[in-house]
C-alpha atoms as a PDB file:
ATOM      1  CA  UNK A   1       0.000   0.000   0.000  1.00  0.00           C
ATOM      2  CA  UNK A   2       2.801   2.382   0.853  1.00  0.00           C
ATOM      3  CA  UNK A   3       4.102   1.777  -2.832  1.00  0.00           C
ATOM      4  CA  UNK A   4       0.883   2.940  -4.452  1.00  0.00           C
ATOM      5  CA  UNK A   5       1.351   5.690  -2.226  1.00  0.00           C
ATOM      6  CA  UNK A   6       4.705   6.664  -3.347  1.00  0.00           C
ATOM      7  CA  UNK A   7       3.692   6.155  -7.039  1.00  0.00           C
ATOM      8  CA  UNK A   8       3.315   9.174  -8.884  1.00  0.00           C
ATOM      9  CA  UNK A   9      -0.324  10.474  -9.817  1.00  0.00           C
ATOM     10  CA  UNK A  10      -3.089   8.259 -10.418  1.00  0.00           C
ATOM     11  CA  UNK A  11      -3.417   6.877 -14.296  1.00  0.00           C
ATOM     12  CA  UNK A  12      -5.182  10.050 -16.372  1.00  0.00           C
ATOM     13  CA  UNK A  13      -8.696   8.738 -18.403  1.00  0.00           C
ATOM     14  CA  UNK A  14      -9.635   9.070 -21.454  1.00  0.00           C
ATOM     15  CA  UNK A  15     -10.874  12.802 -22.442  1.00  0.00           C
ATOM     16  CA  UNK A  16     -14.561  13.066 -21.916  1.00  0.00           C
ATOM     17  CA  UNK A  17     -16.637  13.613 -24.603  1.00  0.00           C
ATOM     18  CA  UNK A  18     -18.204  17.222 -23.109  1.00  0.00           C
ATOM     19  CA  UNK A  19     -20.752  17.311 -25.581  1.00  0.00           C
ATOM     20  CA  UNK A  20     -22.335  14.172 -24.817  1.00  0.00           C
ATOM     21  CA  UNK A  21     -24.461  14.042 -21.635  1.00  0.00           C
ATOM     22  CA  UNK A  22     -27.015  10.947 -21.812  1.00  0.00           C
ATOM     23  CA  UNK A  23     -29.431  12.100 -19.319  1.00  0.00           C
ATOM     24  CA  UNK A  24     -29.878  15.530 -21.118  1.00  0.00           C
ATOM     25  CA  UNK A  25     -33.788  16.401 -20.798  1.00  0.00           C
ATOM     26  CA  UNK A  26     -34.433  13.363 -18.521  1.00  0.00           C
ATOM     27  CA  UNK A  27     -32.958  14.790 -14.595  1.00  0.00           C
ATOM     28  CA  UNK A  28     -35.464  16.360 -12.596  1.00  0.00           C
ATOM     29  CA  UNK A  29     -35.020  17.541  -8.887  1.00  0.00           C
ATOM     30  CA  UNK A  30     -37.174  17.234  -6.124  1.00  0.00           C
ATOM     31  CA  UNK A  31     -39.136  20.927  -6.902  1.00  0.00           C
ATOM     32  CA  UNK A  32     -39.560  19.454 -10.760  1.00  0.00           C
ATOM     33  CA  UNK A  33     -36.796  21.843 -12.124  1.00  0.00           C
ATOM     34  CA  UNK A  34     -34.807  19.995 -15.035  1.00  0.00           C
ATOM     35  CA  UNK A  35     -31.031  19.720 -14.936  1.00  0.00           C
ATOM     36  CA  UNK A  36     -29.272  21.039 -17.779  1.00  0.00           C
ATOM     37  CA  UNK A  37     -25.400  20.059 -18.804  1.00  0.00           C
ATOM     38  CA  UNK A  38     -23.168  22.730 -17.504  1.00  0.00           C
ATOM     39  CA  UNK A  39     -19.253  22.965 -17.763  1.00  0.00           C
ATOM     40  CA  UNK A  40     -16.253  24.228 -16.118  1.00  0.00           C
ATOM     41  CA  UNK A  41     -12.901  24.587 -16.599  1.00  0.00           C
ATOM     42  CA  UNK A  42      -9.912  24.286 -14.234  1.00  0.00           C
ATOM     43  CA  UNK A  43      -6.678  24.079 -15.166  1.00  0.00           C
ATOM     44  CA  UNK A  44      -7.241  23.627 -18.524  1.00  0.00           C
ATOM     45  CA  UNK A  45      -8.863  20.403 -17.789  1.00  0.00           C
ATOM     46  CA  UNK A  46     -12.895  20.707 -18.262  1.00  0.00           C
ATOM     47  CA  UNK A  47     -15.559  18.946 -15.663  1.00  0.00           C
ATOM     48  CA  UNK A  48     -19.129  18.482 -16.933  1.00  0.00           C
ATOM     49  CA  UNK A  49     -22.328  18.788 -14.543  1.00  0.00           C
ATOM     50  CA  UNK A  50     -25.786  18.601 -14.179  1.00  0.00           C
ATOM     51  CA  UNK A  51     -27.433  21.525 -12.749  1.00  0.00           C
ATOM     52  CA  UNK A  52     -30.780  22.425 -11.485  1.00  0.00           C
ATOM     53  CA  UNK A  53     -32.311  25.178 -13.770  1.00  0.00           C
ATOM     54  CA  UNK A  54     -32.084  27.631 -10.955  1.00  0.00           C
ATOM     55  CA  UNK A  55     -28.906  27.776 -11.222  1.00  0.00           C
ATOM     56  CA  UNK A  56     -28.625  28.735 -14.048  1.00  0.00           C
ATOM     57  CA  UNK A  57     -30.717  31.636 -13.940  1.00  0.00           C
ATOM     58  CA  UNK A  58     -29.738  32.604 -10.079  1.00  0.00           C
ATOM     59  CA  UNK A  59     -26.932  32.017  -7.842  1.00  0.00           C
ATOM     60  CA  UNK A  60     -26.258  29.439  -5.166  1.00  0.00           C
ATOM     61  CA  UNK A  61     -27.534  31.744  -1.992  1.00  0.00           C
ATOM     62  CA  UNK A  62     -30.686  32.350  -4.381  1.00  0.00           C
ATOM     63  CA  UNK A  63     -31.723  28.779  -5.331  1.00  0.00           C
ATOM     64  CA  UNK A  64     -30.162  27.064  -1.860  1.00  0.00           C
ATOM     65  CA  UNK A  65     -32.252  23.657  -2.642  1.00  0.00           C
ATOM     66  CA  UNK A  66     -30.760  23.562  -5.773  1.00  0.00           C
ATOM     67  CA  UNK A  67     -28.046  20.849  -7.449  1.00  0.00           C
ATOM     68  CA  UNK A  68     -25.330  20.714  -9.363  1.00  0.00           C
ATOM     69  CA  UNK A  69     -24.074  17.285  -9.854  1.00  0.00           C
ATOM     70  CA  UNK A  70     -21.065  15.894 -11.515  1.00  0.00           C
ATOM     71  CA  UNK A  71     -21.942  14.562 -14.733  1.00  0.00           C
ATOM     72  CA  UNK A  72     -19.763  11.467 -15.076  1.00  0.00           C
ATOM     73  CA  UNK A  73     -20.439  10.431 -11.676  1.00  0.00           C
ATOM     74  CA  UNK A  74     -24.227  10.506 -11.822  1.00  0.00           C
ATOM     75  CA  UNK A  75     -24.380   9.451 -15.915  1.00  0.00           C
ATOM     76  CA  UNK A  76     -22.368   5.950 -14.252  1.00  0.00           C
ATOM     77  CA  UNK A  77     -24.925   5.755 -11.181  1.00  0.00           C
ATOM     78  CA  UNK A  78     -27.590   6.010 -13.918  1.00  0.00           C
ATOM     79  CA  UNK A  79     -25.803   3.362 -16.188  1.00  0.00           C
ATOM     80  CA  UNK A  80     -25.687   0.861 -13.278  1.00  0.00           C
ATOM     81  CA  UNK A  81     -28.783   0.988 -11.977  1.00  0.00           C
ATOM     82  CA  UNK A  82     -30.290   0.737 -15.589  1.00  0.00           C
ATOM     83  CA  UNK A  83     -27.715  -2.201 -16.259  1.00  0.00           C
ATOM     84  CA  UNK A  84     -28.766  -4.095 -12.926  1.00  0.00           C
ATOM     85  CA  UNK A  85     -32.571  -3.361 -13.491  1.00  0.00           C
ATOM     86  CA  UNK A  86     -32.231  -4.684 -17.627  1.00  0.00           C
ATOM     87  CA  UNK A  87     -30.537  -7.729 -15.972  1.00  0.00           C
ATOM     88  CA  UNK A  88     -34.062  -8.851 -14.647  1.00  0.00           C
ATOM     89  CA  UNK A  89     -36.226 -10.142 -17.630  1.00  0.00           C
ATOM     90  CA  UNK A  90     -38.608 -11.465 -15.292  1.00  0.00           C
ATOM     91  CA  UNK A  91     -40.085  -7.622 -14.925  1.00  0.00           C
ATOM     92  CA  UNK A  92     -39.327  -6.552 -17.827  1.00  0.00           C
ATOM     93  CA  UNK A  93     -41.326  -9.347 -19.499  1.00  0.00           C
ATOM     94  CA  UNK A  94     -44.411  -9.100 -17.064  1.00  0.00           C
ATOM     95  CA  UNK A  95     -44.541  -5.541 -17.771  1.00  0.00           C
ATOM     96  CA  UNK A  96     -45.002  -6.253 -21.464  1.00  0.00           C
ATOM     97  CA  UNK A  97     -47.451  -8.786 -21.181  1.00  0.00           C
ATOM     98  CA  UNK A  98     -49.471  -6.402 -19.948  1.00  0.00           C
ATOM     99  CA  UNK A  99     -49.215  -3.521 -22.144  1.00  0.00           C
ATOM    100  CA  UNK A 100     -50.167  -6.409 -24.821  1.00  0.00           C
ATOM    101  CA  UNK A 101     -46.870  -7.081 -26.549  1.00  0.00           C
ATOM    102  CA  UNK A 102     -47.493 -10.114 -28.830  1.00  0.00           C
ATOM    103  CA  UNK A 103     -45.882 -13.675 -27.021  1.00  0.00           C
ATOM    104  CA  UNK A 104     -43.874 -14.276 -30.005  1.00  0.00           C
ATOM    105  CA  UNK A 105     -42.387 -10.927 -29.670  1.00  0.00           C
ATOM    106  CA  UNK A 106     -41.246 -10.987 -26.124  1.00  0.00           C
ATOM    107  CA  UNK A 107     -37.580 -12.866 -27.148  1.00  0.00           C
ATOM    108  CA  UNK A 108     -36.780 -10.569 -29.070  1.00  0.00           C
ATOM    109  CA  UNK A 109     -37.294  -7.697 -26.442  1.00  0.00           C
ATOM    110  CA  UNK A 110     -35.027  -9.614 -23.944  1.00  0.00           C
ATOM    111  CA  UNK A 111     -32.692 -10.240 -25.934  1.00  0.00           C
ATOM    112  CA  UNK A 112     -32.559  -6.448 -26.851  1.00  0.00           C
ATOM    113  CA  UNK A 113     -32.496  -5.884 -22.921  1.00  0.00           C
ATOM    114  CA  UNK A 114     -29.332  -7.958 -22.239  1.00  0.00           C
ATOM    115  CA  UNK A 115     -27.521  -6.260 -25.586  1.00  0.00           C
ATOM    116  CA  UNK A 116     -28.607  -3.063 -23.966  1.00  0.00           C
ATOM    117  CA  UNK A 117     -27.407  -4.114 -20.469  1.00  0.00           C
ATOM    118  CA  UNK A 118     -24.349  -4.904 -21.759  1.00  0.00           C
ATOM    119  CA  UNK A 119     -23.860  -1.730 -23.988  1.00  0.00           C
ATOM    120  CA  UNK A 120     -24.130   0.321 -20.646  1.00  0.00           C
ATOM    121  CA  UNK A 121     -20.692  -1.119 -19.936  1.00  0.00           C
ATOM    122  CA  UNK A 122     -18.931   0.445 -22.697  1.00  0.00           C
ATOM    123  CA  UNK A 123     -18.258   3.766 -22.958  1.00  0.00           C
ATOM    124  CA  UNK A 124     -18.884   4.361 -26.407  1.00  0.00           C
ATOM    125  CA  UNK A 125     -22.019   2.812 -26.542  1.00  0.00           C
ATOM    126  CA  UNK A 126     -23.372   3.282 -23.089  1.00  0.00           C
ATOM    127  CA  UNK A 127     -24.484   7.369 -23.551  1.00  0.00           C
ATOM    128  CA  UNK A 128     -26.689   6.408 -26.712  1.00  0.00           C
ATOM    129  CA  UNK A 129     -28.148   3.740 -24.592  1.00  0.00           C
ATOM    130  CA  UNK A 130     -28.734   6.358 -21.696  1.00  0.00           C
ATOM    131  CA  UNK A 131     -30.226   8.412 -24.507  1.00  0.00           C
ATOM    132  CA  UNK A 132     -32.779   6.128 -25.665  1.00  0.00           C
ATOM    133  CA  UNK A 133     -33.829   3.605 -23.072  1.00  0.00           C
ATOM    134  CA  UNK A 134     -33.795   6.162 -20.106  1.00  0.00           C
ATOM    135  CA  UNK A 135     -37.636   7.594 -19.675  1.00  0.00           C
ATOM    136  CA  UNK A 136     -36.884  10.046 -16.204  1.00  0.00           C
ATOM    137  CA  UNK A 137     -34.745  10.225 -13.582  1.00  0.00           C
ATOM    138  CA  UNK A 138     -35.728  12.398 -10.210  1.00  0.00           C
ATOM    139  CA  UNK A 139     -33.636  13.247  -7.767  1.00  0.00           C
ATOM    140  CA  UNK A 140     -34.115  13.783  -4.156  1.00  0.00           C
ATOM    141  CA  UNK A 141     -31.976  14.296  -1.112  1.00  0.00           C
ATOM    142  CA  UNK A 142     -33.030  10.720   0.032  1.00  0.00           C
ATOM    143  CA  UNK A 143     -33.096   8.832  -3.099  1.00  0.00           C
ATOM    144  CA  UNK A 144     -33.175   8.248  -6.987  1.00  0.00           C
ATOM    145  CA  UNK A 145     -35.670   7.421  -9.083  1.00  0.00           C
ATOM    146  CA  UNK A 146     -34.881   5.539 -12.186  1.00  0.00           C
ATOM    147  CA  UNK A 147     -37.555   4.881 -14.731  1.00  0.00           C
ATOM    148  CA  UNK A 148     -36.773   3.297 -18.045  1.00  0.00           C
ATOM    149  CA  UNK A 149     -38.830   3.322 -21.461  1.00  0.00           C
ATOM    150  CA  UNK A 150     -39.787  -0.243 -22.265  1.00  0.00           C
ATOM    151  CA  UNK A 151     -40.337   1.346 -26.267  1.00  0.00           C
ATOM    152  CA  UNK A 152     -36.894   1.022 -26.242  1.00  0.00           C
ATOM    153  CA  UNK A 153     -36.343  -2.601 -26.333  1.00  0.00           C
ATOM    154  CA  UNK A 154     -39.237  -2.861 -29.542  1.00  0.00           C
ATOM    155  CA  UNK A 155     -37.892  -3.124 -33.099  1.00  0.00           C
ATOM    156  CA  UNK A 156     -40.049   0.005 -33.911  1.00  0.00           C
ATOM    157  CA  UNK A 157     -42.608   2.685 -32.211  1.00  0.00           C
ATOM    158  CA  UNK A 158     -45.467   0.382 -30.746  1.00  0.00           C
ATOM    159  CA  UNK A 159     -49.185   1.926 -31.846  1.00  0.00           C
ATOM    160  CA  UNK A 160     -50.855   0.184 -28.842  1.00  0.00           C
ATOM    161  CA  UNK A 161     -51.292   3.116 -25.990  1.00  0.00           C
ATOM    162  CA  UNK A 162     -50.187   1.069 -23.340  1.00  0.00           C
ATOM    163  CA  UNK A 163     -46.986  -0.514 -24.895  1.00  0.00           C
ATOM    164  CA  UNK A 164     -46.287   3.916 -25.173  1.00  0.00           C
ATOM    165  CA  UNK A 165     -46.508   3.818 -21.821  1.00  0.00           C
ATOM    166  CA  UNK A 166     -44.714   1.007 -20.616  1.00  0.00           C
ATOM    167  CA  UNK A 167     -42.070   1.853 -18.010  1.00  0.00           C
ATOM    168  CA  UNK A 168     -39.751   0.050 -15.388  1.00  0.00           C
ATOM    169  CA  UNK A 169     -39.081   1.818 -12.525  1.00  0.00           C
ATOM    170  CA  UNK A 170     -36.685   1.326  -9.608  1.00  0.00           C
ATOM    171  CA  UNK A 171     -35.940   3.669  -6.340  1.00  0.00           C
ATOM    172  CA  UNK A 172     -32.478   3.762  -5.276  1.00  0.00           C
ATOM    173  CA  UNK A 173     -31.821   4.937  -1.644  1.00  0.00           C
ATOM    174  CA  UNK A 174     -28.899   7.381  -1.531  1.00  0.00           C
ATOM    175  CA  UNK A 175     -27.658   9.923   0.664  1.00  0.00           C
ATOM    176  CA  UNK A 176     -26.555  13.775  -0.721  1.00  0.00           C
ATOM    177  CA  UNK A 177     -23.063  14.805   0.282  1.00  0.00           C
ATOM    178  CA  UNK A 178     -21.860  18.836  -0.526  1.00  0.00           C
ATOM    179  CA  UNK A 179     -19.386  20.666  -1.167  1.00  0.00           C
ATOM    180  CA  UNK A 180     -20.564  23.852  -1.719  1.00  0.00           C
ATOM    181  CA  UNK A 181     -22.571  23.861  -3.906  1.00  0.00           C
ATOM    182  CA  UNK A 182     -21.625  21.118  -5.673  1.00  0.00           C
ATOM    183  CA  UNK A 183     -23.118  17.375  -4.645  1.00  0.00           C
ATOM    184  CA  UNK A 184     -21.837  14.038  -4.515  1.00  0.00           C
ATOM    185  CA  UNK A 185     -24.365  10.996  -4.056  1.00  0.00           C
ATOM    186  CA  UNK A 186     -24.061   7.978  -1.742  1.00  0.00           C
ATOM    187  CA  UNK A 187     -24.868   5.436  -2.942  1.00  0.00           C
ATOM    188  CA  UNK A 188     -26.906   2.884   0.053  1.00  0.00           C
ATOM    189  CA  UNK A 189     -28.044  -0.829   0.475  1.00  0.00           C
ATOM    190  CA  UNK A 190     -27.697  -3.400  -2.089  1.00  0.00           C
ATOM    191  CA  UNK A 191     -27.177  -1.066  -5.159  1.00  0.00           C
ATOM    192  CA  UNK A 192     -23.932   0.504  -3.600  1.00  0.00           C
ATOM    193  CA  UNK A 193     -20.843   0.586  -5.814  1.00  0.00           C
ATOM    194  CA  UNK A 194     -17.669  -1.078  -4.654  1.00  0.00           C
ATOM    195  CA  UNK A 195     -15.090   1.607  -2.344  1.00  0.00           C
ATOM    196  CA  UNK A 196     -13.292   3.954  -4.622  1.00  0.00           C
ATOM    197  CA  UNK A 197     -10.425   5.477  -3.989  1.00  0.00           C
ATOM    198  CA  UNK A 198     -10.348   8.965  -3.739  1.00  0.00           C
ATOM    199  CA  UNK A 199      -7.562  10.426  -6.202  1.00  0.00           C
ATOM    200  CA  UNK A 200      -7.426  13.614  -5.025  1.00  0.00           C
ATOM    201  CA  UNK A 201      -6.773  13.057  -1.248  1.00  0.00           C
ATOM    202  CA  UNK A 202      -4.013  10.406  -2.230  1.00  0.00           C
ATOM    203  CA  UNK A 203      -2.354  12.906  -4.224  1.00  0.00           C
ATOM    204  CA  UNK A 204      -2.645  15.600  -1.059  1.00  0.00           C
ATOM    205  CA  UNK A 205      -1.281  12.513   1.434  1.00  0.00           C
ATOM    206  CA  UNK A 206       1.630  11.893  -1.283  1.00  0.00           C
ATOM    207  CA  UNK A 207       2.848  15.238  -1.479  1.00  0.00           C
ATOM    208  CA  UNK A 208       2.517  15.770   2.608  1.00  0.00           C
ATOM    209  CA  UNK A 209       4.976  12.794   2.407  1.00  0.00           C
ATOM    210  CA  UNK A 210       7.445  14.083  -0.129  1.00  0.00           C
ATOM    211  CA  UNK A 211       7.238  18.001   1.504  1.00  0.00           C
ATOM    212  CA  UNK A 212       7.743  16.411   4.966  1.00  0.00           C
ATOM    213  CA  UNK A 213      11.321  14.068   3.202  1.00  0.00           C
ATOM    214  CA  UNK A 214      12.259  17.707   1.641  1.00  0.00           C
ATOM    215  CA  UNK A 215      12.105  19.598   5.037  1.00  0.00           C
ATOM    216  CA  UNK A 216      13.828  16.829   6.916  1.00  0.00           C
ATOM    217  CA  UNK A 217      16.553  15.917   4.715  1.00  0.00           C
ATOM    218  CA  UNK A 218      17.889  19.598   3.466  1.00  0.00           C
ATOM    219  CA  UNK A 219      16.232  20.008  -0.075  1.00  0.00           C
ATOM    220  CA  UNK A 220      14.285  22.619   0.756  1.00  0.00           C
ATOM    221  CA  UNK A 221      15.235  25.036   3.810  1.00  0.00           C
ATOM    222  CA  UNK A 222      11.975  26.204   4.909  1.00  0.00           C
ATOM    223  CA  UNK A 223       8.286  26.016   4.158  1.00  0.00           C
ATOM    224  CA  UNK A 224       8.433  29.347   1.979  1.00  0.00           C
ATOM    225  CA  UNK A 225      10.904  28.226  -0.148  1.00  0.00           C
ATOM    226  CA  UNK A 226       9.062  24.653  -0.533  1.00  0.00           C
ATOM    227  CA  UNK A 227       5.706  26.008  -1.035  1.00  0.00           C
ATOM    228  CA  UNK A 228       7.239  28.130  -4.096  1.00  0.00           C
ATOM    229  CA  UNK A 229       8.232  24.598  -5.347  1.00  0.00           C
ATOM    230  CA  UNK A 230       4.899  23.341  -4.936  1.00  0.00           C
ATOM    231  CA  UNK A 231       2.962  26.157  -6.477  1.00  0.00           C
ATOM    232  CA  UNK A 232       1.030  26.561  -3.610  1.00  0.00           C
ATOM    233  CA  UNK A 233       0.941  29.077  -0.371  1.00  0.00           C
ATOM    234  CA  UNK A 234       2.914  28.857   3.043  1.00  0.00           C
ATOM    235  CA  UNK A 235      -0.129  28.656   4.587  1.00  0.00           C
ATOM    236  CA  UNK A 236      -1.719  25.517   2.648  1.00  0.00           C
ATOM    237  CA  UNK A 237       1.420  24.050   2.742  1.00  0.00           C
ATOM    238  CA  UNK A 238       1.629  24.249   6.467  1.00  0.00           C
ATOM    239  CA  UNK A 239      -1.780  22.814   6.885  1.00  0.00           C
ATOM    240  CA  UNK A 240      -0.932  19.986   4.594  1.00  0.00           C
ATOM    241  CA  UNK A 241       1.789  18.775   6.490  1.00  0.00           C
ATOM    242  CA  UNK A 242       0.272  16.907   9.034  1.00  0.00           C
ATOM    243  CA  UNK A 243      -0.964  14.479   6.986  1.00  0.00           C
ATOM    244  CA  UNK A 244       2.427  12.572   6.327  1.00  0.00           C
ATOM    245  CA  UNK A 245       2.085  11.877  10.031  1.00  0.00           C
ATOM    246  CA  UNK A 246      -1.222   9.927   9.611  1.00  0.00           C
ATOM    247  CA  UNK A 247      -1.637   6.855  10.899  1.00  0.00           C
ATOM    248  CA  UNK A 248      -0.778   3.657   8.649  1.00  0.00           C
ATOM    249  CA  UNK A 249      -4.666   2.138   9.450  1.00  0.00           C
ATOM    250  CA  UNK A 250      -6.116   5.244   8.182  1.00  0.00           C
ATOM    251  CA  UNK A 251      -3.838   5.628   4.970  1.00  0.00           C
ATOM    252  CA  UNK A 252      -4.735   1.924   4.148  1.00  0.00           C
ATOM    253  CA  UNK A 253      -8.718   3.020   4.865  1.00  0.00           C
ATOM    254  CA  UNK A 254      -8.064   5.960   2.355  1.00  0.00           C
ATOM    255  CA  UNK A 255      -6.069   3.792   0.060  1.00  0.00           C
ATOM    256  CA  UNK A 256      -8.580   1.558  -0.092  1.00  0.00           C
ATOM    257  CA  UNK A 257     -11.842   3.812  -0.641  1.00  0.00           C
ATOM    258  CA  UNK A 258     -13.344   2.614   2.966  1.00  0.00           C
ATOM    259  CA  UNK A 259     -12.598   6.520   4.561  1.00  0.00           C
ATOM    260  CA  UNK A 260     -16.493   8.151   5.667  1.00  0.00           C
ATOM    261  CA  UNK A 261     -17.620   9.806   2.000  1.00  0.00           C
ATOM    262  CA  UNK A 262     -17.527  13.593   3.703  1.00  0.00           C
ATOM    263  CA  UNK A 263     -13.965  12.923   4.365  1.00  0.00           C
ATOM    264  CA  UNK A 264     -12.246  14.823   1.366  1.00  0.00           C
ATOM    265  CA  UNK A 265      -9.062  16.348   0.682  1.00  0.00           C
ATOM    266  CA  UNK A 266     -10.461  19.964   1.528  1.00  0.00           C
ATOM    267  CA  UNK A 267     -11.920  18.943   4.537  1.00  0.00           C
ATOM    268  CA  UNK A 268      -9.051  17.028   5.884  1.00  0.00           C
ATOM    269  CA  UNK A 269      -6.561  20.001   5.025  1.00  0.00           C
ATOM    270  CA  UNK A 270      -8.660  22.814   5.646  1.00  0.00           C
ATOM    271  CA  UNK A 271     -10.996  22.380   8.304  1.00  0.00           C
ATOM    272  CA  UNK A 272      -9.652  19.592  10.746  1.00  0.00           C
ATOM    273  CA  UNK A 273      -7.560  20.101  13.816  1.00  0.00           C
ATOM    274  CA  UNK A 274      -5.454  16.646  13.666  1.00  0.00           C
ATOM    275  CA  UNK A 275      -4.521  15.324  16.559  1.00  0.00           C
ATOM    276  CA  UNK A 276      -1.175  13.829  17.152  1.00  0.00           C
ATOM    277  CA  UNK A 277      -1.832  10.213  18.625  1.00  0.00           C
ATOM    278  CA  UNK A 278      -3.052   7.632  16.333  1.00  0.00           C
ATOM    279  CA  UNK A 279      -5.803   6.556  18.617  1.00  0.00           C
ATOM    280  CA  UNK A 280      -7.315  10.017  18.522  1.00  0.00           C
ATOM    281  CA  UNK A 281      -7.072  10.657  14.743  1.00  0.00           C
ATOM    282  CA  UNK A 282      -9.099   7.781  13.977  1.00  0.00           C
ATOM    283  CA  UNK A 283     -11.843   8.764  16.136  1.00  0.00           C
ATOM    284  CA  UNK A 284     -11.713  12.224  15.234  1.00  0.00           C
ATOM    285  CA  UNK A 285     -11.988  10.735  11.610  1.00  0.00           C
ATOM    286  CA  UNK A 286     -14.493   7.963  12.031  1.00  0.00           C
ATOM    287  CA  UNK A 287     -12.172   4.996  11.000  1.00  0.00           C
ATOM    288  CA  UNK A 288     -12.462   2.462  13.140  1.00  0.00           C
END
């Protein structure tokens, strides 16, 4: 663990395609606002959201119920759920049955679910398959709603009303983490992704490390001069330091993804007092 720690910084993806957001016209908050695709850039690297349509038109203090969501994260969330749900032809077939889909048809529509299910999985295929079998998604601070269009899975637009109609829905419990104004979503129960780690407070614990070897062995005579190296201020980089004294069970938690999901680079540099003993960090940080 201590060598993935040392190693430089994490792998960089593939460039997203910013013009592509699956769930465009399909997110919907708790007040029945649409999300709209949104951009920034920091860096020179650009990070796509989802945001609330009061945001767009008002700021943060204005709209405080408001979200703005990461668009990758939420756009995989989305693709899992959908995947896991398409998985099930036992629903999906009952479902058509009943909106009057023809027997001899209802192969064909599974067998369209699992290519579909499986399409979620690649990247190149999986926002067309957002696109088109996705019906609605609405968001709340307690949980996600995920409805998908059965049309989707038929070789061409049914006439019959009900086949229209036919949709598969699926709550997902989740709890709403901020940062600002900006929201991550925790995933609960049975539908919970497996621990991530998280790349940007690995990066922050590396560099504590390597600033703290610096100081020690000479390189750099003082926390001014190092900070200059670092591109960052005396200040941050005094508040960073304490994190190369962390102890080992914590930087395997964080190495590992299993760290509480509030517990992010900012907050661990910029608002917590860290205590000194071992012990007492890992209560002060809930890692048992």
């Amino acid at each position: 663990m201590q060598d993935q720690l040392r190693a430089g910084a994490p792998a960089r993806r593939g460039r997203a395609d910013g013009s592509r957001s699956g769930l465009i016209g399909k997110l919907f908050d708790e007040a029945g606002h649409r999300l709209t695709p949104s951009h920034a850039t920091k860096a020179g690297r650009r990070y796509r959201y989802y945001v609330s349509r009061p945001l767009v038109t008002d700021t943060a203090e204005e709209a405080p119920g408001a979200w703005r969501i990461p668009a990758a994260a939420l756009e995989h969330l989305v693709a899992s759920e959908a995947a896991a749900m398409l998985a099930e032809p036992g629903p999906i077939a009952a479902l058509l049955e009943e909106a009057g889909l023809a027997p001899e048809s209802l192969p064909a529509a599974l067998a369209r679910a699992d290519q579909c299910r499986r399409d979620l999985g690649r990247d190149a295929a999986g926002v067309g398959v957002l696109a088109s079998i996705v019906n609605r998604i609405e968001l709340s601070p307690i949980g996600l709603r995920v409805s998908l269009s059965l049309t989707a899975l038929l070789p061409s637009p049914p006439e019959a009303p009900a086949l229209r109609a036919a949709v598969l829905t699926r709550e997902v419990p989740l709890r709403i983490k901020r940062r600002g104004v900006e929201m991550r979503l925790v995933v609960e129960g049975p539908s919970a992704a497996p621990a991530k780690p998280d790349p940007v407070l690995l990066k922050e614990i590396r560099r504590a490390h390597r600033c703290f070897q610096a100081l020690v062995s000479g390189q750099a005579r003082s926390v001014a001069e190092l900070a200059r190296v670092e591109g960052v201020s005396d200040r941050y980089l005094s508040s960073l330091l304490p994190l190369a004294f962390l102890a080992p069970d914590i930087v395997e938690a964080i190495a590992s993804g299993r760290q509480p999901a509030d517990l992010t680079a900012h907050h661990l540099i910029r608002t917590l007092d860290l205590p000194i003993a071992w012990p007492a960090q890992k209560q002060r940080l809930g890692i048992g």
